[in-house]
C-alpha atoms as a PDB file:
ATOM      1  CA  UNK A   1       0.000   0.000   0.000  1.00  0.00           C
ATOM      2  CA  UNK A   2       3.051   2.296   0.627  1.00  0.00           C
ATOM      3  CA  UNK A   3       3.736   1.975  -3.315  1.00  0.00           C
ATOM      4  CA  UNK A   4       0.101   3.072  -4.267  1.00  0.00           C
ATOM      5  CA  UNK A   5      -0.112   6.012  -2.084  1.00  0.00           C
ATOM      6  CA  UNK A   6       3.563   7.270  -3.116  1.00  0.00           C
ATOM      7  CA  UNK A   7       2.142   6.480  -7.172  1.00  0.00           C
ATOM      8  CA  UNK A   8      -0.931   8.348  -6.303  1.00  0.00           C
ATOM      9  CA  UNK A   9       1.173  11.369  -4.401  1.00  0.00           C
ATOM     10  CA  UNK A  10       3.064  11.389  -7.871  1.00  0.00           C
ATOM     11  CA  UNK A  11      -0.165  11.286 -10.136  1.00  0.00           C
ATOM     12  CA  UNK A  12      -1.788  14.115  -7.895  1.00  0.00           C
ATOM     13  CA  UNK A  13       1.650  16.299  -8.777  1.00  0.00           C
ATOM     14  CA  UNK A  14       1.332  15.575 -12.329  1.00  0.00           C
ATOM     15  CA  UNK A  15      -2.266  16.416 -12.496  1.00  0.00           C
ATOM     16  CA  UNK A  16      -1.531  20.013 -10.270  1.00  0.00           C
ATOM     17  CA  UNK A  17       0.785  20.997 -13.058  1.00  0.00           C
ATOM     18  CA  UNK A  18      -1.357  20.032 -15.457  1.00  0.00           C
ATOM     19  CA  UNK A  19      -4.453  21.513 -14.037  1.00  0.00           C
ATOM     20  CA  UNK A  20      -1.665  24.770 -14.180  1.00  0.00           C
ATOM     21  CA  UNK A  21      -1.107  24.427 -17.933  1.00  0.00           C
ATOM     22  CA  UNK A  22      -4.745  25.130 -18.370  1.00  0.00           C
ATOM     23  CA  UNK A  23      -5.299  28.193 -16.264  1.00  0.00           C
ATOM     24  CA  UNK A  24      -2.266  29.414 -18.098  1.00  0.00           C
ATOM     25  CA  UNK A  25      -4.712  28.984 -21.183  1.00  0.00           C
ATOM     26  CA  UNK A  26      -7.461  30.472 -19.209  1.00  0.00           C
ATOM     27  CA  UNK A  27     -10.482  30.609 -21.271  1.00  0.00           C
ATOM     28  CA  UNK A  28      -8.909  31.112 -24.444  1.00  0.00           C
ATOM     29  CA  UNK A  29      -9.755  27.473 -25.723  1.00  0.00           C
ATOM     30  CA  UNK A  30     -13.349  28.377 -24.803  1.00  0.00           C
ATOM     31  CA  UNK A  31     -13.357  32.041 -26.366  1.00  0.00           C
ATOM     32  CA  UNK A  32     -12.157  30.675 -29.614  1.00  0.00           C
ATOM     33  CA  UNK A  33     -14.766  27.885 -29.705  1.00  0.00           C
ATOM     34  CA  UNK A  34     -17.177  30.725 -28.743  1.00  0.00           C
ATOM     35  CA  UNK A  35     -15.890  32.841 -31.567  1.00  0.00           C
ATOM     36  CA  UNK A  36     -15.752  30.316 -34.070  1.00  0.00           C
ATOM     37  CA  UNK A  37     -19.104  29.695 -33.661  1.00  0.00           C
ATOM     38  CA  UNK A  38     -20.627  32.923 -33.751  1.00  0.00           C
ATOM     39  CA  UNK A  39     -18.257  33.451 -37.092  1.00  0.00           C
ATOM     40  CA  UNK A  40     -19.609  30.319 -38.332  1.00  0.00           C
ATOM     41  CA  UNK A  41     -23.663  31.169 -37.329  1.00  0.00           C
ATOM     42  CA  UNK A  42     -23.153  35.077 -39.040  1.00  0.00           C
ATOM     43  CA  UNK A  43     -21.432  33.507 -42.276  1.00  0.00           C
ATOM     44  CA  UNK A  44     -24.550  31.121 -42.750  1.00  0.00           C
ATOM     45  CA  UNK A  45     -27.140  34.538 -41.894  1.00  0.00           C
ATOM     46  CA  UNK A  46     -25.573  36.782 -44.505  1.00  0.00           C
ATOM     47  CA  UNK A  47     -24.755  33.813 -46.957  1.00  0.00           C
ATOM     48  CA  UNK A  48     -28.773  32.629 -47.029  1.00  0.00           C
ATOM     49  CA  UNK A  49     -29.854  36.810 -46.844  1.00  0.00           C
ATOM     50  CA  UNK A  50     -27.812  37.060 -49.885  1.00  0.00           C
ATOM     51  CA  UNK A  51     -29.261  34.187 -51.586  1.00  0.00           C
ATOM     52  CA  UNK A  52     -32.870  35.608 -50.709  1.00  0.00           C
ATOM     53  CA  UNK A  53     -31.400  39.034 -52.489  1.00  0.00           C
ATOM     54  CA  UNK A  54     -30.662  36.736 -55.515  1.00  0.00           C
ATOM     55  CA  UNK A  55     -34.286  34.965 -55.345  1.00  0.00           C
ATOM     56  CA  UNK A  56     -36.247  38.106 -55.251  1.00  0.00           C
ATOM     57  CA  UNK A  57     -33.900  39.351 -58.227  1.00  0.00           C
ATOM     58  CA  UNK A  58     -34.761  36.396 -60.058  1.00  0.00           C
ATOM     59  CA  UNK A  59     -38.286  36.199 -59.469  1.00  0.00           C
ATOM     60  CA  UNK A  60     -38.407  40.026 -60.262  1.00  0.00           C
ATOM     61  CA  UNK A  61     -36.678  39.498 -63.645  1.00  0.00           C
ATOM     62  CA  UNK A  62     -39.443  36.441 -64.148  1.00  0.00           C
ATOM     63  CA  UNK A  63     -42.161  39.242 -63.596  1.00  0.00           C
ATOM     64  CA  UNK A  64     -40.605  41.771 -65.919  1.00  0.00           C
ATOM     65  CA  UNK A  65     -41.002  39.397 -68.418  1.00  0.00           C
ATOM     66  CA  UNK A  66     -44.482  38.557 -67.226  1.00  0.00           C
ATOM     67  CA  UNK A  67     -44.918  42.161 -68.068  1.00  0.00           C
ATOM     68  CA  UNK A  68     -43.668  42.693 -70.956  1.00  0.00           C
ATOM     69  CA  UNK A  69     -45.651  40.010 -71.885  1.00  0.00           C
ATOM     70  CA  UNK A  70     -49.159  40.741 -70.652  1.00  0.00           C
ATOM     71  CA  UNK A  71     -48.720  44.770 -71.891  1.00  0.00           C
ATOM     72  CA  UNK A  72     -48.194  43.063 -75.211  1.00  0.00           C
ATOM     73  CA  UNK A  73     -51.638  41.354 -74.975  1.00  0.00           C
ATOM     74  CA  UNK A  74     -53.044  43.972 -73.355  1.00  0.00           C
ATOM     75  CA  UNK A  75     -52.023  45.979 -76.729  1.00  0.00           C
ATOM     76  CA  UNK A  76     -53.621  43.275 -79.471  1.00  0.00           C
ATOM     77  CA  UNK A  77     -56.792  43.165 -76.897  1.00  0.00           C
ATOM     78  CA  UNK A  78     -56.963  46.932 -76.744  1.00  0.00           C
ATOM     79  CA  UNK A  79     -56.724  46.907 -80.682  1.00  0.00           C
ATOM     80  CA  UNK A  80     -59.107  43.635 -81.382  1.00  0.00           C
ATOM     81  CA  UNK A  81     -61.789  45.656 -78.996  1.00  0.00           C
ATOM     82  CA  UNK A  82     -61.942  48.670 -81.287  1.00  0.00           C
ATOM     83  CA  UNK A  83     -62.356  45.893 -84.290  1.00  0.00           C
ATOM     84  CA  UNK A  84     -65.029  43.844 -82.498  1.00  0.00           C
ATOM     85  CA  UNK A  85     -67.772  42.527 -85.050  1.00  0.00           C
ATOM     86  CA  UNK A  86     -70.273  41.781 -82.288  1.00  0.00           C
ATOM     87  CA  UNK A  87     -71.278  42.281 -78.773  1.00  0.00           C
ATOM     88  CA  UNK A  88     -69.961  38.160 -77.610  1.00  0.00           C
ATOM     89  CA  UNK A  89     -66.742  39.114 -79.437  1.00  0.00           C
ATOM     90  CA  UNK A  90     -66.716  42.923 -77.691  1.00  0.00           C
ATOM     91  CA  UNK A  91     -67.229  41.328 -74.190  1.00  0.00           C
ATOM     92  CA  UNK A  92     -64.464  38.355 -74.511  1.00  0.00           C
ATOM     93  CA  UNK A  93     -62.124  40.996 -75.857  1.00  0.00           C
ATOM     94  CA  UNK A  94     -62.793  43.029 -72.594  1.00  0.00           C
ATOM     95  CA  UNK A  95     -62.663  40.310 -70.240  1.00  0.00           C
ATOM     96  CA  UNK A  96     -59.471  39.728 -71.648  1.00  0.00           C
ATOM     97  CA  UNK A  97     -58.199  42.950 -71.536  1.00  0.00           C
ATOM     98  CA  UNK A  98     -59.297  43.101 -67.844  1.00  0.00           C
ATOM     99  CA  UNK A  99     -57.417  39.681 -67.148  1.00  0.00           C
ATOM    100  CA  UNK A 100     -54.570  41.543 -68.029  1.00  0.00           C
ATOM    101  CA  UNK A 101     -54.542  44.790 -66.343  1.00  0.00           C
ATOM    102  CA  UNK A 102     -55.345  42.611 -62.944  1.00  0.00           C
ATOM    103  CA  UNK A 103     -52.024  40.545 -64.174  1.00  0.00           C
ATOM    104  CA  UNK A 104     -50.484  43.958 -64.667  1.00  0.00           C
ATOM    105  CA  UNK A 105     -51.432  45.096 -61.409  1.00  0.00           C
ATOM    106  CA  UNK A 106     -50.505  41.715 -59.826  1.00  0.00           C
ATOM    107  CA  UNK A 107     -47.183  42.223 -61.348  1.00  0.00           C
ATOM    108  CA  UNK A 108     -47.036  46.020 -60.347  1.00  0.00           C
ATOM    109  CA  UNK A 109     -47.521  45.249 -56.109  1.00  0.00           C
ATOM    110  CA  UNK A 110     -45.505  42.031 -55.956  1.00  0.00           C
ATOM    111  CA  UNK A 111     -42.606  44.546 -57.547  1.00  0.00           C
ATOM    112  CA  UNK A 112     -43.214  46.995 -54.621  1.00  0.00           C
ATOM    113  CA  UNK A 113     -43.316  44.446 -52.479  1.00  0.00           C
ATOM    114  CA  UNK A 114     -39.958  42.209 -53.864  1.00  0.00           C
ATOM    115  CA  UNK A 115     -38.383  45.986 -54.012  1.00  0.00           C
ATOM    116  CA  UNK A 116     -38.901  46.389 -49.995  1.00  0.00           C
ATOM    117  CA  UNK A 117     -37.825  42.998 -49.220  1.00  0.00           C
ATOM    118  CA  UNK A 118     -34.337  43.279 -51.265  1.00  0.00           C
ATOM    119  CA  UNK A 119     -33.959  46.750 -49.903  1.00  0.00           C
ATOM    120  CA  UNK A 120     -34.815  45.551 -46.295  1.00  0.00           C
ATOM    121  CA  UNK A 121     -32.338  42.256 -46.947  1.00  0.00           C
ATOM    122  CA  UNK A 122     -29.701  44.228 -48.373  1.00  0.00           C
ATOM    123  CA  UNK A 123     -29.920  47.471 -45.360  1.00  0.00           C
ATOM    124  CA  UNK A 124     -29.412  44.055 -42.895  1.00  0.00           C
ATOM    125  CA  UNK A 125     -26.554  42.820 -44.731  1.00  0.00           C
ATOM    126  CA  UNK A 126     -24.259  45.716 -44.564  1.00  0.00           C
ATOM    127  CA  UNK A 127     -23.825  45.722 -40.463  1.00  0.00           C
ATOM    128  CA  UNK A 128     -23.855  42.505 -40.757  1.00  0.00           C
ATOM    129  CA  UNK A 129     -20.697  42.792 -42.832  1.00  0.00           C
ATOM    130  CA  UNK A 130     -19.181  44.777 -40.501  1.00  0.00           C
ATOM    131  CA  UNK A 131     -20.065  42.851 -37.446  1.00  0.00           C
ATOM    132  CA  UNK A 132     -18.256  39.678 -39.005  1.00  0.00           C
ATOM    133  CA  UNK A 133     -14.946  41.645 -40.191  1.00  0.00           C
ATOM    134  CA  UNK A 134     -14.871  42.373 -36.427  1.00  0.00           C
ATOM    135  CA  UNK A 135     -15.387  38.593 -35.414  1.00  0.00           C
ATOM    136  CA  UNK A 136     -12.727  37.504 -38.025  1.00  0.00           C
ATOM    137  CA  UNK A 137     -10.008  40.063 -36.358  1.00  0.00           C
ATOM    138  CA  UNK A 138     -10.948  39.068 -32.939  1.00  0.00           C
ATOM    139  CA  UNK A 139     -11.107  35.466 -33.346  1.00  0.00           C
ATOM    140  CA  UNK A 140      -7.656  35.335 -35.973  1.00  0.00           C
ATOM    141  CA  UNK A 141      -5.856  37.610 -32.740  1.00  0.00           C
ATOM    142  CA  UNK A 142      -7.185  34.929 -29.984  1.00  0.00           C
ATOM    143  CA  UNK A 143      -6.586  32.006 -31.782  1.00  0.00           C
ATOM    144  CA  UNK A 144      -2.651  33.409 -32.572  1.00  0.00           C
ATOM    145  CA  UNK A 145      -2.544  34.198 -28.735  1.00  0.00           C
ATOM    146  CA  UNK A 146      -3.694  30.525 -27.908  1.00  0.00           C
ATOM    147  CA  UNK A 147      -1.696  28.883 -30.448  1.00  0.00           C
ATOM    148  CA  UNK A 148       0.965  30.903 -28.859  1.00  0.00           C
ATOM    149  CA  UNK A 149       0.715  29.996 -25.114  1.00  0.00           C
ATOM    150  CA  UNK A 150       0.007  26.194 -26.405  1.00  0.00           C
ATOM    151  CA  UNK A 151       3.241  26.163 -28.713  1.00  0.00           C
ATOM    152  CA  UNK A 152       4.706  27.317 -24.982  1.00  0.00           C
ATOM    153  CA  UNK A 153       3.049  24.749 -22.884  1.00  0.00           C
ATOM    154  CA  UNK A 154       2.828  21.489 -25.101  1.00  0.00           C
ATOM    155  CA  UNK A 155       6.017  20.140 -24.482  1.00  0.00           C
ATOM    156  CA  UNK A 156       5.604  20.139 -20.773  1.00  0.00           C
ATOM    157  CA  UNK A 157       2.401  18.741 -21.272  1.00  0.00           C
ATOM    158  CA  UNK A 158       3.087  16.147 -23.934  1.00  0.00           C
ATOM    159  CA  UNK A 159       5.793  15.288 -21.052  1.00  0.00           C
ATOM    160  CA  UNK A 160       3.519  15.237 -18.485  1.00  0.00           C
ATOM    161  CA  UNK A 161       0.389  13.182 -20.253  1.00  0.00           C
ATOM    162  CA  UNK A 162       3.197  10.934 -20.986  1.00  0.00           C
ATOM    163  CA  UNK A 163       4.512  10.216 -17.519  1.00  0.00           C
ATOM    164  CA  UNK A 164       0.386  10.425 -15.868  1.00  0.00           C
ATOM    165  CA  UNK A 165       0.045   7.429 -18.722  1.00  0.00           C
ATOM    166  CA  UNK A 166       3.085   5.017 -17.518  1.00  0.00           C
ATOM    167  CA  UNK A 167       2.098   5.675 -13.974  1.00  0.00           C
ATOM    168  CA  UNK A 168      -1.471   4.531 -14.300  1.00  0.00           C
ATOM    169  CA  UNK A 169      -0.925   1.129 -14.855  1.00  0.00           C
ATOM    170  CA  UNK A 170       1.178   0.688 -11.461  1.00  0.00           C
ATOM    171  CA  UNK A 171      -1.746   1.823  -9.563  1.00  0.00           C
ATOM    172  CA  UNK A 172      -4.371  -0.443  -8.890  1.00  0.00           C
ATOM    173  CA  UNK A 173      -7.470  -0.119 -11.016  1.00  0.00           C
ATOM    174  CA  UNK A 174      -9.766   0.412  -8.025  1.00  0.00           C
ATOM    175  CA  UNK A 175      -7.526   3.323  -6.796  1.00  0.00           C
ATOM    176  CA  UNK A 176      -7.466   4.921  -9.794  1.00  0.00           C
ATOM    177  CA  UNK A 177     -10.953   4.978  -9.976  1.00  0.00           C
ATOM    178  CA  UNK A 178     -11.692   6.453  -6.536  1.00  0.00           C
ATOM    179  CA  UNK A 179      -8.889   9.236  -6.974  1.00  0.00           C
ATOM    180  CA  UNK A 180     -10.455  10.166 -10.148  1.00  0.00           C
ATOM    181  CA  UNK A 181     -13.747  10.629  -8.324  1.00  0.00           C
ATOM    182  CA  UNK A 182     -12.417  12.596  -5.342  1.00  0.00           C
ATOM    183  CA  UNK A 183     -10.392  14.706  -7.970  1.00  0.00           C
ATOM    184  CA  UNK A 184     -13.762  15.467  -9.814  1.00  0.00           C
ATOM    185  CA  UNK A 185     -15.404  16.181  -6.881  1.00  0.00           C
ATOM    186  CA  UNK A 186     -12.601  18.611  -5.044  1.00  0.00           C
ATOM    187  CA  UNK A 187     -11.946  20.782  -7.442  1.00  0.00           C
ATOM    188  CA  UNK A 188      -8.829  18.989  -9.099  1.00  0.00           C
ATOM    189  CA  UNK A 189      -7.180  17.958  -5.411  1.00  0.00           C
ATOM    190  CA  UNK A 190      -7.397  14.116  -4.327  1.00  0.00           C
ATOM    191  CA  UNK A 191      -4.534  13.703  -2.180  1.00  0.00           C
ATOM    192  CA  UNK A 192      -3.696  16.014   0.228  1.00  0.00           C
ATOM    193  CA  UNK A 193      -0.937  16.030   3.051  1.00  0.00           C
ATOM    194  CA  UNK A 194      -0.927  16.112   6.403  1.00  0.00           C
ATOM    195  CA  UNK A 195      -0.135  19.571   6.993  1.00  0.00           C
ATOM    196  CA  UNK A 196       1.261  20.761  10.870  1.00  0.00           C
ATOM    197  CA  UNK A 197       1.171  16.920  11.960  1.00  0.00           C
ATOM    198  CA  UNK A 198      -2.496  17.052  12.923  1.00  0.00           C
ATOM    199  CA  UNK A 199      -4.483  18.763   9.962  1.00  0.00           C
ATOM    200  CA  UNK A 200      -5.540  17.711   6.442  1.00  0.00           C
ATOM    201  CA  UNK A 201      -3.910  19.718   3.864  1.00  0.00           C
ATOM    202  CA  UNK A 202      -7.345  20.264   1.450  1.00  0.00           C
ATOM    203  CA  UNK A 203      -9.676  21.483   3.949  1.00  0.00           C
ATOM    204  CA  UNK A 204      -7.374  21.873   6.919  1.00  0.00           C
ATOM    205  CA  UNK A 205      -9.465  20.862   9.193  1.00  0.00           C
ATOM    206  CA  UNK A 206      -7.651  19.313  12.259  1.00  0.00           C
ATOM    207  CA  UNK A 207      -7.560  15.092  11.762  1.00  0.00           C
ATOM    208  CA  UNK A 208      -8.865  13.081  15.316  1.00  0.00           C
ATOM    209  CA  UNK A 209      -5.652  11.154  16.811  1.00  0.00           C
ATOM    210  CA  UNK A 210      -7.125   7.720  15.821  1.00  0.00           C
ATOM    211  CA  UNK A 211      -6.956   8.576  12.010  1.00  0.00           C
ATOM    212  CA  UNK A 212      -3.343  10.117  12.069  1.00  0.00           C
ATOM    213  CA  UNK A 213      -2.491   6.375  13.714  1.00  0.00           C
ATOM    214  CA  UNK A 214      -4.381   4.546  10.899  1.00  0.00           C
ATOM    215  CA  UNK A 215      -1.988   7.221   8.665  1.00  0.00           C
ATOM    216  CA  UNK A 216       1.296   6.515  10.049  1.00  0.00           C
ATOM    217  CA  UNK A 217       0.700   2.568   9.847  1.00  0.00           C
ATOM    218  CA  UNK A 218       0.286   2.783   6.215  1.00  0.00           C
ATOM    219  CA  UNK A 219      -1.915  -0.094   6.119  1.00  0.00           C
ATOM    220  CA  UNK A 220      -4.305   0.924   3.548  1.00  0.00           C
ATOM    221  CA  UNK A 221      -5.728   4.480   2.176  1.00  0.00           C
ATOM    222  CA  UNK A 222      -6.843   7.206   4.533  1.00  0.00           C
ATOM    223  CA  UNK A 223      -9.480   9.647   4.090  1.00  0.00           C
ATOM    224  CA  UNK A 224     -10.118  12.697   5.644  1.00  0.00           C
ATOM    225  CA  UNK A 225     -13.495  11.912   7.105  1.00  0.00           C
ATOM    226  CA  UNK A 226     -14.277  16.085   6.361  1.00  0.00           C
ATOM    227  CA  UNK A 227     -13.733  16.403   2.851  1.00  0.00           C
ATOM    228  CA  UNK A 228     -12.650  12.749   1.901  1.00  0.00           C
ATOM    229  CA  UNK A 229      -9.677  13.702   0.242  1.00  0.00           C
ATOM    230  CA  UNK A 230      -7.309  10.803   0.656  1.00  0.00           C
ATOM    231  CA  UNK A 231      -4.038  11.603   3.429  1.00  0.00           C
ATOM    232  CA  UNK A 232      -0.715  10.832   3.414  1.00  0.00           C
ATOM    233  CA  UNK A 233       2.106  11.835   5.799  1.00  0.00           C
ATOM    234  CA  UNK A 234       4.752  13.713   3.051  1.00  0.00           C
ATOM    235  CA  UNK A 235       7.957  12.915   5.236  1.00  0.00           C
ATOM    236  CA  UNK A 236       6.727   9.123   4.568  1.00  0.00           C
ATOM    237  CA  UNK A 237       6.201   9.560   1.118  1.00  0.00           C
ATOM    238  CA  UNK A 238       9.776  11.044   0.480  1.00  0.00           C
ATOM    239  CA  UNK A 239      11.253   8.410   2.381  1.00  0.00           C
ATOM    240  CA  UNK A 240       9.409   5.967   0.326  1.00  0.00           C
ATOM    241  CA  UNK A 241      10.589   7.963  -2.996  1.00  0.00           C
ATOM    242  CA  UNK A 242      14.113   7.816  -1.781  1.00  0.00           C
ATOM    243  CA  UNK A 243      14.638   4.336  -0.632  1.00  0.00           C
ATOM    244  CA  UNK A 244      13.025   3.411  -4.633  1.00  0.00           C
END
């Protein structure tokens, strides 16, 4: 048991330092994610406004042919009625020539309308514009600044993932297990020492006589019975470090 509390004194140092590497970072990672998906979400808005701009323009070049073509029959109509032979031809010439001022007409308000809707589109697009030049220089600046202070840290912490990997598999399985859940739980801190020979070094509250036996025997794992962090005596585990 001396061997798996030394092993998890060791795997508690490598996490600290690594649990270090990412304040360093801060919330950069988390910024840039932020940021990238805001960039990402404002593309996509001003991408599908601008193919509604092209829509309209489309469907208003459809109705300027529509137009052109129902002032053209509106013209032959307007001619046949002044040629009509009798009153059944006079009033089917006129019911077409209505048909086609109403088409006209049709034509004339959804123009207005497509008009407003480009103009309203095209009004939203500009800020828009603006708003994502300002995203792309303030995500391109964080993401340099955390490539930077992860081109600083990564060896350390290629290092360190590297030793936290070959320690693992001298600890027992079970251990591992229950330090991971007291880590989770305590803010990143599992293993804490015994700090002025009577208090535990997480919570520092002071650790009943009995316990600090059960901690000097070394007999199996001791937890504070405040915050459950598990104890060990640090002038054992250097001992233990040295005599290995």
């Amino acid at each position: 048991m001396q061997n798996m509390i030394a092993h998890l004194v060791t795997l508690q140092s490598i996490d600290t330092k690594l649990g270090e590497i990412e304040m360093l970072r801060g919330d950069l990672p988390k910024i840039v994610e932020q940021l990238k998906a805001e960039l990402e979400e404002l593309r996509d808005e001003i991408n599908s406004d601008k193919q509604s701009v092209a829509n309209f323009e489309k469907e208003k070049s459809d109705l300027t042919n529509e137009q052109s073509m129902n002032q053209e029959k509106l013209k032959k109509f307007q001619d046949q009625l002044y040629k009509a032979t009798s009153n059944k031809e006079y009033e089917a010439t006129s019911a077409q020539i209505d048909f086609c001022e109403q088409e006209l007409n049709r034509i004339k308000l959804r123009s207005i309308d497509i008009d407003a809707q480009v103009m309203e589109l095209q009004e939203g697009v500009k800020p828009k514009e603006e708003r994502l030049a300002g995203l792309e220089k303030d995500f391109s600046e964080r993401e340099g600044e955390l490539q930077t202070r992860i081109e600083e840290t990564s060896k350390e912490e290629n290092e360190l993932r590297q030793k936290r990997e070959g320690l693992k598999p001298q600890i027992r399985p079970d251990l591992i297990n229950k330090y991971e859940r007291i880590r989770k739980a305590k803010n990143g801190i599992a293993v804490a020492p015994l700090v002025k020979e009577a208090s535990c070094g997480g919570c520092f509250q002071q650790i009943p006589p009995q316990i600090i036996i059960e901690l000097k025997k070394r007999e199996k794992l001791t937890n504070c019975e405040y915050c459950g962090r598990i104890l060990y005596i640090e002038a054992d585990v250097v001992k233990e470090a040295s005599a290995s």
